[in-house]
N, C-alpha and C. Protein backbone atom coordinates (compact mmCIF):
# COMPACT_ATOMS: atom_id res chain seq x y z
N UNK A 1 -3.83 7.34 -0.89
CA UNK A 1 -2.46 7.19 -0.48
C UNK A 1 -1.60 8.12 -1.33
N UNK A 2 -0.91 8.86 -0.53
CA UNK A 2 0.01 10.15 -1.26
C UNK A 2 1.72 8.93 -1.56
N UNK A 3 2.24 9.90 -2.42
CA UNK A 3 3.34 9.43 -3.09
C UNK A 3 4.39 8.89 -1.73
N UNK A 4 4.75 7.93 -1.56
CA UNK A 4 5.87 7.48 -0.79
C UNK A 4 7.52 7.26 -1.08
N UNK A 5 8.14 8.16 -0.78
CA UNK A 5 9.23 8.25 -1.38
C UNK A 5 10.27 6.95 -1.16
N UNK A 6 9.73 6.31 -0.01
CA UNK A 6 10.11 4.67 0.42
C UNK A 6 10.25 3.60 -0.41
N UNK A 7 8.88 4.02 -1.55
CA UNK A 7 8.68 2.64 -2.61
C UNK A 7 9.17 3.03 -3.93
N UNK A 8 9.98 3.98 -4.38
CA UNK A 8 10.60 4.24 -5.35
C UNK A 8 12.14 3.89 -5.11
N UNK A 9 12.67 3.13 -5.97
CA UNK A 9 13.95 2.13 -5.99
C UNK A 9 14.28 1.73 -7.33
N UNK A 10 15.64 2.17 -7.21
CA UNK A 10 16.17 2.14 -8.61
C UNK A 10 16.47 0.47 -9.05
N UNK A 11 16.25 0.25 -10.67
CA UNK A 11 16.43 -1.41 -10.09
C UNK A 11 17.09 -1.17 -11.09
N UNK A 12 18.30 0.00 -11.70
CA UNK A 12 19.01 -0.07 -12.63
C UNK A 12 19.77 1.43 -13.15
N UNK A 13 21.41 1.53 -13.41
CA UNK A 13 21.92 2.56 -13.77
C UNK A 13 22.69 2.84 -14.25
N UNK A 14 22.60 3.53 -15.79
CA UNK A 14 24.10 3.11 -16.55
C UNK A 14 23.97 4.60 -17.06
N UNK A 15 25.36 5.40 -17.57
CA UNK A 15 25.31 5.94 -18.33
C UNK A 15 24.34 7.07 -18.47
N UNK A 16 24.25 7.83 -17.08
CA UNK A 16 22.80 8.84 -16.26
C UNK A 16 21.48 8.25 -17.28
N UNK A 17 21.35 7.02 -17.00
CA UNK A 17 20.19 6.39 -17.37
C UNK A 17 19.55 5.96 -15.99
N UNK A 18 18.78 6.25 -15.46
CA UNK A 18 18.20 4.65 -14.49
C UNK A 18 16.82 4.56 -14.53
N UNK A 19 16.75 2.98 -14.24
CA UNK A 19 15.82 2.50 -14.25
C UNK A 19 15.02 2.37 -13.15
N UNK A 20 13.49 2.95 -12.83
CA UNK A 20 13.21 3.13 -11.73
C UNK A 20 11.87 1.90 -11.35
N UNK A 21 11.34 1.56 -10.05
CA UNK A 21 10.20 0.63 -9.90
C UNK A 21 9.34 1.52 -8.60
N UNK A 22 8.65 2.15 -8.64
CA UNK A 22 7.34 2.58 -7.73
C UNK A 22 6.49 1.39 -7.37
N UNK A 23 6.63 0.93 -6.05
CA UNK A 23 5.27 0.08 -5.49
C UNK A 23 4.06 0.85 -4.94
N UNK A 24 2.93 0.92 -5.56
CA UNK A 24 2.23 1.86 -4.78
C UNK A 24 0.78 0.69 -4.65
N UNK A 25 1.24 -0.83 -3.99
CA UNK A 25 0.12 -1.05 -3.54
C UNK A 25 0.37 -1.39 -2.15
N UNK A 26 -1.03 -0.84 -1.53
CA UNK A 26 -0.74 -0.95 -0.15
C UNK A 26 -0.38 -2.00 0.24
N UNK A 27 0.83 -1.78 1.66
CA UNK A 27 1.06 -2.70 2.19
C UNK A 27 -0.32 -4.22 2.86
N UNK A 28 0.10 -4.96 3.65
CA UNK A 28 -1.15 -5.88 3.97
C UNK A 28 -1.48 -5.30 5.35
N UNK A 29 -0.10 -4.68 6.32
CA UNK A 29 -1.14 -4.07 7.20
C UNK A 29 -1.84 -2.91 6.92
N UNK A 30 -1.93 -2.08 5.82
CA UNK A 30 -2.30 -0.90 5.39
C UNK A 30 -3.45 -1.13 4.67
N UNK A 31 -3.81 -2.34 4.17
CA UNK A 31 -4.66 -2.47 2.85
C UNK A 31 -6.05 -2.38 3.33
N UNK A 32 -6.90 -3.29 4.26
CA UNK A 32 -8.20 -2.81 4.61
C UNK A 32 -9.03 -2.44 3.98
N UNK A 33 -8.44 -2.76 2.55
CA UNK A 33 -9.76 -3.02 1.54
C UNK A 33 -9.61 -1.45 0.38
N UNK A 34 -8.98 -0.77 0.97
CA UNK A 34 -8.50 0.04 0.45
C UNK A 34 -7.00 0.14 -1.37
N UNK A 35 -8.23 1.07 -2.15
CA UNK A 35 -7.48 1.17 -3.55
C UNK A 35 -6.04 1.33 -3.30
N UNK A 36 -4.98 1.09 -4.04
CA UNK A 36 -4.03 1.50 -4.02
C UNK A 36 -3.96 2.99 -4.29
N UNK A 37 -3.07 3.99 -4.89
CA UNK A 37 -2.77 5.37 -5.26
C UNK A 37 -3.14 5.67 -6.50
N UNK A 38 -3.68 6.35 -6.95
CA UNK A 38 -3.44 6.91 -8.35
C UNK A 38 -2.34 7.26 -9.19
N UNK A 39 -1.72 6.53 -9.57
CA UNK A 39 -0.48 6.47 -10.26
C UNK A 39 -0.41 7.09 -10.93
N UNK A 40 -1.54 7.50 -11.84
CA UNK A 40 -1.28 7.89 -13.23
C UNK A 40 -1.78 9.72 -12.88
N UNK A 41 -2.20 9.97 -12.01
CA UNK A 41 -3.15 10.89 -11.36
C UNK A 41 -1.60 12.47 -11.70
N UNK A 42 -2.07 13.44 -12.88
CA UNK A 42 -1.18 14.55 -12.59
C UNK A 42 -0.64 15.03 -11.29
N UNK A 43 0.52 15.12 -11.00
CA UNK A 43 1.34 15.86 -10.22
C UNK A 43 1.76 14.42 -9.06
N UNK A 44 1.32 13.18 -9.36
CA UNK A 44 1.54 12.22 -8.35
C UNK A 44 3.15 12.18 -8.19
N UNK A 45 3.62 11.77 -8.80
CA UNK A 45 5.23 11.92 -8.96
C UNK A 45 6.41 13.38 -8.35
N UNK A 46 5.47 14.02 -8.31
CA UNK A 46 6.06 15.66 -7.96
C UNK A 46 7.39 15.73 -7.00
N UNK A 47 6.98 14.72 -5.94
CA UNK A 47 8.10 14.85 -4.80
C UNK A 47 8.88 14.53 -5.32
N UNK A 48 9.22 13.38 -6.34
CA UNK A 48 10.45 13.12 -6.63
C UNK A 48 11.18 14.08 -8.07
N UNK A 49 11.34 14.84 -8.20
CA UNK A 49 11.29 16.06 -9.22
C UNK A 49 12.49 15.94 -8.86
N UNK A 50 13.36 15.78 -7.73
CA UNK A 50 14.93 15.97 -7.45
C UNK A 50 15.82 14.38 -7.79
N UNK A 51 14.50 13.45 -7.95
CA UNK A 51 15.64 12.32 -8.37
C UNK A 51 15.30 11.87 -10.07
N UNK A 52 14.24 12.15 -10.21
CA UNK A 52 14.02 11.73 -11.68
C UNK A 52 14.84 12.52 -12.66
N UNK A 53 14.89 12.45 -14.05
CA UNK A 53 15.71 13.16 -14.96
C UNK A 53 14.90 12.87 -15.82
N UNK A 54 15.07 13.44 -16.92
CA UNK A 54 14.18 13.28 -18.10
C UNK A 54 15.15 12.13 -19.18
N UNK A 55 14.40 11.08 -19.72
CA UNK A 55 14.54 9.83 -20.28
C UNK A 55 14.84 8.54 -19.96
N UNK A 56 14.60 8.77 -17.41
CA UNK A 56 14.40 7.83 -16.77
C UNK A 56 13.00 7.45 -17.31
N UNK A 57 13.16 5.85 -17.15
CA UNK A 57 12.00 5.05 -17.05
C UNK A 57 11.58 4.46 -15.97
N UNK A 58 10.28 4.35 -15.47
CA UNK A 58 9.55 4.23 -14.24
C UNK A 58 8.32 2.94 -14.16
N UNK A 59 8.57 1.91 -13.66
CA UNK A 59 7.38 0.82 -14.13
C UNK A 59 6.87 1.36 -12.48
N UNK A 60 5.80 1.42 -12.56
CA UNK A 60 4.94 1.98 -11.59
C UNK A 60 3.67 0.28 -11.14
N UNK A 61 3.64 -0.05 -10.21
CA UNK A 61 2.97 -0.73 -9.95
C UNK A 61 1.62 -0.19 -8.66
N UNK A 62 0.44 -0.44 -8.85
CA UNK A 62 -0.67 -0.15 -8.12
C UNK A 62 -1.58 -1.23 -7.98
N UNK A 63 -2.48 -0.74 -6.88
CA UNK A 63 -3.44 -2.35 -7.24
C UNK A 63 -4.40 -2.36 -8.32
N UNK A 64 -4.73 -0.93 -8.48
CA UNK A 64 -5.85 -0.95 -9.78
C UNK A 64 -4.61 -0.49 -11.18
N UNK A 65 -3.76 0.33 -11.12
CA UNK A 65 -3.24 0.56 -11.92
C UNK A 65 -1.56 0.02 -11.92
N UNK A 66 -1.41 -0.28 -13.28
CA UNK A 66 0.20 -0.35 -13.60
C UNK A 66 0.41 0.24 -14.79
N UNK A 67 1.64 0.51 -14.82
CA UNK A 67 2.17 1.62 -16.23
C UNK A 67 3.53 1.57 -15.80
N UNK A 68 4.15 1.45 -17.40
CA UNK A 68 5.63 1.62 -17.99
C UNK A 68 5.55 3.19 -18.51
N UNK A 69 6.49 4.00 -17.53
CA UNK A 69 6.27 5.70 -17.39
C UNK A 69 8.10 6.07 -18.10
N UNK A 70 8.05 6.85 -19.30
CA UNK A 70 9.08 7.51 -19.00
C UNK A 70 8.94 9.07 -18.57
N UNK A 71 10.11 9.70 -18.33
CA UNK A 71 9.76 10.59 -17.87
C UNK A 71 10.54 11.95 -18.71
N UNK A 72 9.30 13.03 -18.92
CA UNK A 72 9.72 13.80 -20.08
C UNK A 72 10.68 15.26 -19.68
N UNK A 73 10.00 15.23 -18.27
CA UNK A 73 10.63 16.47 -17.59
C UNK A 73 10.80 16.39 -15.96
N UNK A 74 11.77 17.06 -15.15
CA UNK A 74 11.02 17.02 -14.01
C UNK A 74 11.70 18.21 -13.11
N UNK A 75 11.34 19.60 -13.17
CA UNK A 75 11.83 20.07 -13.13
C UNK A 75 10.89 20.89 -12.01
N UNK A 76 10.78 22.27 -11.66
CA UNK A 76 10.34 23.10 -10.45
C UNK A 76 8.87 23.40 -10.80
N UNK A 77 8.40 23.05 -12.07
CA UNK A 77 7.27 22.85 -12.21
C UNK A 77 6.19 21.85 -12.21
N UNK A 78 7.35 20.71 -11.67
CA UNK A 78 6.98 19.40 -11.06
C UNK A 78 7.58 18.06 -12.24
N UNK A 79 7.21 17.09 -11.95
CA UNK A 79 7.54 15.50 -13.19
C UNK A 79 5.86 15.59 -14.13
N UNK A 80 6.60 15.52 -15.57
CA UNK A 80 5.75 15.22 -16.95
C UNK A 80 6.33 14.00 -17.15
N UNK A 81 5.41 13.11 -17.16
CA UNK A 81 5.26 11.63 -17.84
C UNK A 81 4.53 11.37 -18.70
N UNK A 82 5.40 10.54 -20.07
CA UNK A 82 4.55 9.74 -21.01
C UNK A 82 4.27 8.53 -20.59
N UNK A 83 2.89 7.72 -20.56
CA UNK A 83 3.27 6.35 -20.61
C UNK A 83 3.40 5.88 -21.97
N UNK A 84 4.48 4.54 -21.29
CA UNK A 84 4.14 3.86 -22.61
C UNK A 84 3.35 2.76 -23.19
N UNK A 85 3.09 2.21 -21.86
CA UNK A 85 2.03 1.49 -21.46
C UNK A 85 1.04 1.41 -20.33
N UNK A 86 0.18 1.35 -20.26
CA UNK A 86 -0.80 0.88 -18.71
C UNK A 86 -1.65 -0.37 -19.11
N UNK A 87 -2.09 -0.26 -17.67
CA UNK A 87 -2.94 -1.04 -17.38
C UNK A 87 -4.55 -0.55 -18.06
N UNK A 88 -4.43 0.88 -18.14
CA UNK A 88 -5.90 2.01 -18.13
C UNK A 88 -5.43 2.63 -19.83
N UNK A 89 -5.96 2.34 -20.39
CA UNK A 89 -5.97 2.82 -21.77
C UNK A 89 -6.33 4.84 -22.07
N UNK A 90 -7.11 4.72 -21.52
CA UNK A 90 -7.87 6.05 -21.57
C UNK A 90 -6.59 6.80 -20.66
N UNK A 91 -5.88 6.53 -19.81
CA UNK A 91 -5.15 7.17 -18.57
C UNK A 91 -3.79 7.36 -19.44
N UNK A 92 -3.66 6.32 -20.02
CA UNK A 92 -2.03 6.46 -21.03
C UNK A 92 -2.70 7.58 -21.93
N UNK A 93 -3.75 7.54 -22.64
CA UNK A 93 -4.06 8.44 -23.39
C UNK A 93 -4.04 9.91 -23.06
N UNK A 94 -4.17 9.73 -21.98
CA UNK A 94 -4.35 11.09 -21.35
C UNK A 94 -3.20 11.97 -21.30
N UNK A 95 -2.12 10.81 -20.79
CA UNK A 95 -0.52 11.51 -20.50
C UNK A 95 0.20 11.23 -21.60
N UNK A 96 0.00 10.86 -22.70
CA UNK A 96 0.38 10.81 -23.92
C UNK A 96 -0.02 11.96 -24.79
N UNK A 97 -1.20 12.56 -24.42
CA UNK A 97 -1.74 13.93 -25.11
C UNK A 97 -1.13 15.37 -24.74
């Protein structure tokens, strides 16, 4: 499942701060047994490069994965995210490096 620009919703905004929530588990008519998205997966975030800003925060929800994402850049070379937490240890590690 590619990035859906549908399930990204701001649940907060102060001060060009906001706070963002990604649902990326499939819907129930969509699911069919099927993983949710790769959340954590480089360049997943890309489409939204025109709404993110750098020191939005992003709680990303999936069915295998969740992560508290801020975001470091997001510019024509696409969105860089740190997490600050996941669900996947090795995956925060990854985007933390």
């Amino acid at each position: 499942m590619a990035f859906d620009p549908n399930r990204l919703n701001v649940i907060g905004y102060a001060s060009g701060f906001t706070l963002w929530h990604y649902d990326g588990r499939p819907s129930r008519r969509h699911a069919g047994g099927r993983p949710g998205p790769d959340l954590l997966a480089p360049g997943f975030f890309d489409a939204a490069r025109d709404l993110l800003r750098p020191g939005d925060f992003l709680f990303a929800n999936g069915n295998a994965r969740h992560a508290i994402l801020v975001v470091l850049d997001a510019g024509a070379g696409g969105v860089t995210l740190s997490a600050l937490a996941s669900s996947d240890p090795a995956a925060t590690a990854a985007l933390c490096s």
